[in-house]
Protein backbone atom coordinates (compact mmCIF):
# COMPACT_ATOMS: atom_id res chain seq x y z
CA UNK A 1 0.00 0.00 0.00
CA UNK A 2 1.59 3.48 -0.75
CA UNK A 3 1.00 5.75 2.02
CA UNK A 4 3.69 8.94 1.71
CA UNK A 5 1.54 10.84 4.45
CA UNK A 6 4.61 11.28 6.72
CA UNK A 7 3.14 12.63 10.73
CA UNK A 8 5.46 15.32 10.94
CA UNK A 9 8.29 17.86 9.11
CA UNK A 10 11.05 16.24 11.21
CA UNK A 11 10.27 12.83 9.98
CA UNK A 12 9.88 13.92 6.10
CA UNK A 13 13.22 15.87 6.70
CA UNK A 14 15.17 13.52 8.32
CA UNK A 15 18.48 12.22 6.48
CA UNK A 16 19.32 15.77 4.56
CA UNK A 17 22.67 15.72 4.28
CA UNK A 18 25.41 18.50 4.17
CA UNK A 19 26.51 20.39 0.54
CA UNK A 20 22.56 19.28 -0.53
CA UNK A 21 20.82 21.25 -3.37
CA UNK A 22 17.67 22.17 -2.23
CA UNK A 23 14.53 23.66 -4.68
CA UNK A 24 12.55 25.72 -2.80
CA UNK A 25 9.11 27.34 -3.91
CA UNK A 26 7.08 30.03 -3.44
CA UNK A 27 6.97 33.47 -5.10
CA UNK A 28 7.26 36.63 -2.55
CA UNK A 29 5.12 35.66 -0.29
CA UNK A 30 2.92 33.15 -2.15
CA UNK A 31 3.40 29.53 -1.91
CA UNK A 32 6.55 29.55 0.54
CA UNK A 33 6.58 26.36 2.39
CA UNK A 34 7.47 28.05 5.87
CA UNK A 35 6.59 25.02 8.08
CA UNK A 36 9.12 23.02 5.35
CA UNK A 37 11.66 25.54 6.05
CA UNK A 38 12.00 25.86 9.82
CA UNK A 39 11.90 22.09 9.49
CA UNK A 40 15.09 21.99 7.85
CA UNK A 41 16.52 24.48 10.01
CA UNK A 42 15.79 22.74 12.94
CA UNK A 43 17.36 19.56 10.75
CA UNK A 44 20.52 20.91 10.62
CA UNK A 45 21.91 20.08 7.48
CA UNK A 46 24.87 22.59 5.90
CA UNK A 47 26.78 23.98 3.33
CA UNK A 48 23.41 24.12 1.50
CA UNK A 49 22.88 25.36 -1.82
CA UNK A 50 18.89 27.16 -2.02
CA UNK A 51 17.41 27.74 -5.28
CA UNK A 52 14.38 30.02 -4.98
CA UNK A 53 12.43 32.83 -7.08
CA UNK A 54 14.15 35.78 -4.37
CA UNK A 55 16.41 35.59 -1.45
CA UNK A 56 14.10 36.06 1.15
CA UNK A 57 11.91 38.48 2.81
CA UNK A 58 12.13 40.20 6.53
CA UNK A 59 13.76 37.67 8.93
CA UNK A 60 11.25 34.67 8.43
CA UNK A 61 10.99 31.57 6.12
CA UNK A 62 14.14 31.59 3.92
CA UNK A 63 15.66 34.75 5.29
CA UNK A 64 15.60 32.66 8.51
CA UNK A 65 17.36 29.83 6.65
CA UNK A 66 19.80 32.39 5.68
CA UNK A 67 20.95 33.73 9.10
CA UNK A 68 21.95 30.82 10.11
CA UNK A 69 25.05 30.84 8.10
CA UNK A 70 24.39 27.48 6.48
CA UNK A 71 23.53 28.16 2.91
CA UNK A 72 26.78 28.24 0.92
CA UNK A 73 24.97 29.86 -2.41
CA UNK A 74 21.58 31.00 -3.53
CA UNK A 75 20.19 30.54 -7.20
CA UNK A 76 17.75 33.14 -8.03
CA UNK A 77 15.98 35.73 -10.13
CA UNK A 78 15.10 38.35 -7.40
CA UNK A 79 17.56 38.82 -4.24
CA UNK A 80 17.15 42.46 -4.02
CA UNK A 81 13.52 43.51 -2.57
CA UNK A 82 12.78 45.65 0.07
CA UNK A 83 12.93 43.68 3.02
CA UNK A 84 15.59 41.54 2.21
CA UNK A 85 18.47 42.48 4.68
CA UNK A 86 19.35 39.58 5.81
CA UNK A 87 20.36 38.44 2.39
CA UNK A 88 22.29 41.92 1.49
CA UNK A 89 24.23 41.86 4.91
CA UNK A 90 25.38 38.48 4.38
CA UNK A 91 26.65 39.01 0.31
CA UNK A 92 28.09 42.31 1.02
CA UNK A 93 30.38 40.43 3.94
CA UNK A 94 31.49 37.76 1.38
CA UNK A 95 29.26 34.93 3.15
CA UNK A 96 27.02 33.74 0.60
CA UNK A 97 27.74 32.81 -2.91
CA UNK A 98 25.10 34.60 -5.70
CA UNK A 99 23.87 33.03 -9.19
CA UNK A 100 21.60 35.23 -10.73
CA UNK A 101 19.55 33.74 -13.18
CA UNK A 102 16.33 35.27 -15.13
CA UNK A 103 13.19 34.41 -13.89
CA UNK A 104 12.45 32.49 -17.30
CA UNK A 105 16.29 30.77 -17.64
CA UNK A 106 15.20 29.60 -14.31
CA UNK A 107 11.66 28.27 -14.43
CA UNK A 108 13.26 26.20 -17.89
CA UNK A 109 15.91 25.33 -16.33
CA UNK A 110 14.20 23.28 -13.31
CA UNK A 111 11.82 21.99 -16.30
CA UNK A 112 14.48 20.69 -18.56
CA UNK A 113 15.87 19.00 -15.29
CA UNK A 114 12.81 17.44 -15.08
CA UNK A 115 12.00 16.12 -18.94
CA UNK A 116 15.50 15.06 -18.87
CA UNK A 117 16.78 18.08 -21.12
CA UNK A 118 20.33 17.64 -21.40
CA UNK A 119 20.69 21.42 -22.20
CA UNK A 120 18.83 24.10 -24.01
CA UNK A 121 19.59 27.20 -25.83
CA UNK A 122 18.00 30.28 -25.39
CA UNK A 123 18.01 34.32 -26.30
CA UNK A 124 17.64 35.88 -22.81
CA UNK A 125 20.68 36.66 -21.09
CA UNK A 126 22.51 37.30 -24.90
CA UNK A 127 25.18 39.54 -24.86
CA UNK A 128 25.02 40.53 -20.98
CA UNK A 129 27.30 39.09 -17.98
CA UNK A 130 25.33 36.53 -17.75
CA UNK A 131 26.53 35.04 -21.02
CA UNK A 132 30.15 35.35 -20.08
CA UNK A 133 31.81 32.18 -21.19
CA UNK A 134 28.94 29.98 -21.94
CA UNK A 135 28.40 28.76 -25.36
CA UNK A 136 26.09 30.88 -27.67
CA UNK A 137 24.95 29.88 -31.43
CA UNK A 138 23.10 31.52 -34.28
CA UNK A 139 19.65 29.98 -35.22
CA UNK A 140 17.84 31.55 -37.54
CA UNK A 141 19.76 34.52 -37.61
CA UNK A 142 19.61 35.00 -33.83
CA UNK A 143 21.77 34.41 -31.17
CA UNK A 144 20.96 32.18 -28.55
CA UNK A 145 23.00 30.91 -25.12
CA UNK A 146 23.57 27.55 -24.05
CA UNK A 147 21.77 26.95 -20.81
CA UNK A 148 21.99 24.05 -18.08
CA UNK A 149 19.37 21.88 -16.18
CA UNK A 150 19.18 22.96 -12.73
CA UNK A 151 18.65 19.29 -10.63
CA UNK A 152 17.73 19.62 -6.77
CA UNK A 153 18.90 16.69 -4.22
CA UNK A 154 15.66 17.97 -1.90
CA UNK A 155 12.50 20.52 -3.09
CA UNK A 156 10.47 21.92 -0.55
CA UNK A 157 7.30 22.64 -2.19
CA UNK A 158 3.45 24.12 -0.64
CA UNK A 159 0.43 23.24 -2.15
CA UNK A 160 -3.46 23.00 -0.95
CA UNK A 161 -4.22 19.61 -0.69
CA UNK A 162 -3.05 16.35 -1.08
CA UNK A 163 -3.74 12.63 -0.87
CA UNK A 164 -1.77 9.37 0.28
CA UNK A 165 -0.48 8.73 -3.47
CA UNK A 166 0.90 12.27 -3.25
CA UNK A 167 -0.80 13.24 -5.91
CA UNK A 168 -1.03 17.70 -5.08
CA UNK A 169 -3.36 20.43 -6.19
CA UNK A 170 -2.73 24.19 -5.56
CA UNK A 171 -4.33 26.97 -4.27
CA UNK A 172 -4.02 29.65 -7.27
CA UNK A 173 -0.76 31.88 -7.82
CA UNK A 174 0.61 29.81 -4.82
CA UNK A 175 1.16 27.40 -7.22
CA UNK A 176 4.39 29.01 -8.84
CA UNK A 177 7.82 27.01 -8.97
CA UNK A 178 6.22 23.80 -7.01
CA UNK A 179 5.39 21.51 -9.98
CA UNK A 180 8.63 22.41 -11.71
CA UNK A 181 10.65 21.59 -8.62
CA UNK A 182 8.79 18.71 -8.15
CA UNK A 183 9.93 16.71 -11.20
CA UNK A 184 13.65 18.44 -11.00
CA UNK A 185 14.55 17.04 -7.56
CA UNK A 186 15.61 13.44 -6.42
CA UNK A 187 13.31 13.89 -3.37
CA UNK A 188 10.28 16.01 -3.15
CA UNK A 189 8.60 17.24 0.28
CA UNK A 190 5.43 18.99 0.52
CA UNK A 191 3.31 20.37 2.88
CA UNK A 192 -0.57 20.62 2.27
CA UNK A 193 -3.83 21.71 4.26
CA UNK A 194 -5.79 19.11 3.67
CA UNK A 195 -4.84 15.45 3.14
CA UNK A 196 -8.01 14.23 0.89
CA UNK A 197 -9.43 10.48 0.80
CA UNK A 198 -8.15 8.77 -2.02
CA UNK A 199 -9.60 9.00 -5.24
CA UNK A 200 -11.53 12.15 -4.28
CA UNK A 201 -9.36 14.57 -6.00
CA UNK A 202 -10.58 15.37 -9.21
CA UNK A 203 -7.74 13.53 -11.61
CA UNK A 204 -8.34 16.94 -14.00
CA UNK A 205 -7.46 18.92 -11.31
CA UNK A 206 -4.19 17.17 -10.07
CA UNK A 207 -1.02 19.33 -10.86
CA UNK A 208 1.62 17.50 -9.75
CA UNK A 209 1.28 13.67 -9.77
CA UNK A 210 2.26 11.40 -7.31
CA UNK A 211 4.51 9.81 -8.45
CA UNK A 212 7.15 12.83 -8.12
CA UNK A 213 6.16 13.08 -4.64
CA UNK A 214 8.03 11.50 -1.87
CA UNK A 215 6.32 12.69 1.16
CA UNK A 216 3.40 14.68 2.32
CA UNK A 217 2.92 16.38 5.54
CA UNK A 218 -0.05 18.53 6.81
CA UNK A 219 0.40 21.75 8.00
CA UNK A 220 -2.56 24.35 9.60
CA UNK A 221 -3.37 27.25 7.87
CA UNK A 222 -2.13 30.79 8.70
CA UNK A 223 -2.57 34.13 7.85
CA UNK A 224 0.29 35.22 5.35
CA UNK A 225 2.16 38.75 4.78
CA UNK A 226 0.25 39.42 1.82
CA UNK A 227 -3.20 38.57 3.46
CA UNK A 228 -3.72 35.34 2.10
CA UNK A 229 -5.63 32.73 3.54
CA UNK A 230 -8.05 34.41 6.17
CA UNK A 231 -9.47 32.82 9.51
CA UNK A 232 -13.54 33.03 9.73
């Protein structure tokens, strides 16, 4: 029988190990898989490498993963908003390794890692610093960069609900990176609100399929910074 309802964050976190990748969704404040987060804080692991759409916001979630001096680089689009100190103090001292990558290169990339793309080429980034000594062709008379897969050891993803299969559906824009990072990781944990009877999800309705799901854990609701999900 295949049951990948895990009873707590500890449990589906357990075994992370140091120098790990890990894919972690959510964009600003939408889909961020908090509870996931302070899990693997309280885990332990090290020398971790984060991808993510930004690097964080106040002193909470990822920030929080942040100041505790154990991610080694961050891959993402946005790491300058206005509440992200904690990431700015810590790049300006020389304590955490940036790759910036645009918000498109990056969504493909995790994708490609998925549909086992061995590499893709692709206008955006053509003739800036971010094309510095990558390999660029013409097709079609236009130039294009050689781009490759990003793959995750871990993703922390957030959706809505979920059932024992680990079959996932979202709630709306908080749906963002999660499916991508699901397929692009070797291991995929996810929190949901509501753990649903099997076979009561509607199959046309399931985003990310089971089977790139290793382990489902239910989390409450709160309130987030951007109002969110609101308590009657």
């Amino acid at each position: 029988m295949i049951d990948k309802i895990v009873e707590s964050v500890a449990q589906a976190l357990a075994g992370t190990r140091d120098g790990s990748i890990v894919l972690i969704g959510g964009f600003g404040t939408a889909g961020i898989p908090n509870e996931l987060i302070q899990g693997l804080i309280e885990q332990g692991a090290r020398e971790l490498t984060v991808v993510n759409n930004n690097a964080g916001n106040g002193d909470t979630g990822l920030a929080a993963l942040l100041k505790t001096g154990r991610v080694r680089k961050i891959v993402c689009s946005f790491p300058r908003q206005a509440d992200s100190f904690v990431f700015d103090e810590l790049y300006r001292s020389g304590r955490i390794e940036l790759e910036l990558v645009p918000q498109g290169n990056l969504a493909e990339r995790l994708r490609a890692a998925g549909a086992g793309i061995g590499a893709f080429f692709t206008p955006t980034g053509v003739g800036t610093e971010l094309a510095k000594g990558k390999e660029t062709r013409v097709i079609d008379g236009r130039p294009y960069v050689l781009e490759y897969p990003i793959r995750g050891d871990l993703a922390l993803i957030k959706a809505e609900r979920g059932d024992r299969w680990g079959n996932l559906v979202y709630r709306q824009a908080a749906r963002n990176f999660g499916p991508v990072m699901a397929t692009a990781a070797a291991r995929t944990v996810a929190s949901v609100h509501e753990i649903a009877e099997l076979g009561t999800l509607d199959p046309e309705a399931i985003v990310t399929p089971g089977i790139h799901v290793s382990a489902v854990v239910r989390v409450p609701r709160t309130v987030t910074q951007a109002g969110g999900f609101k308590a009657a």
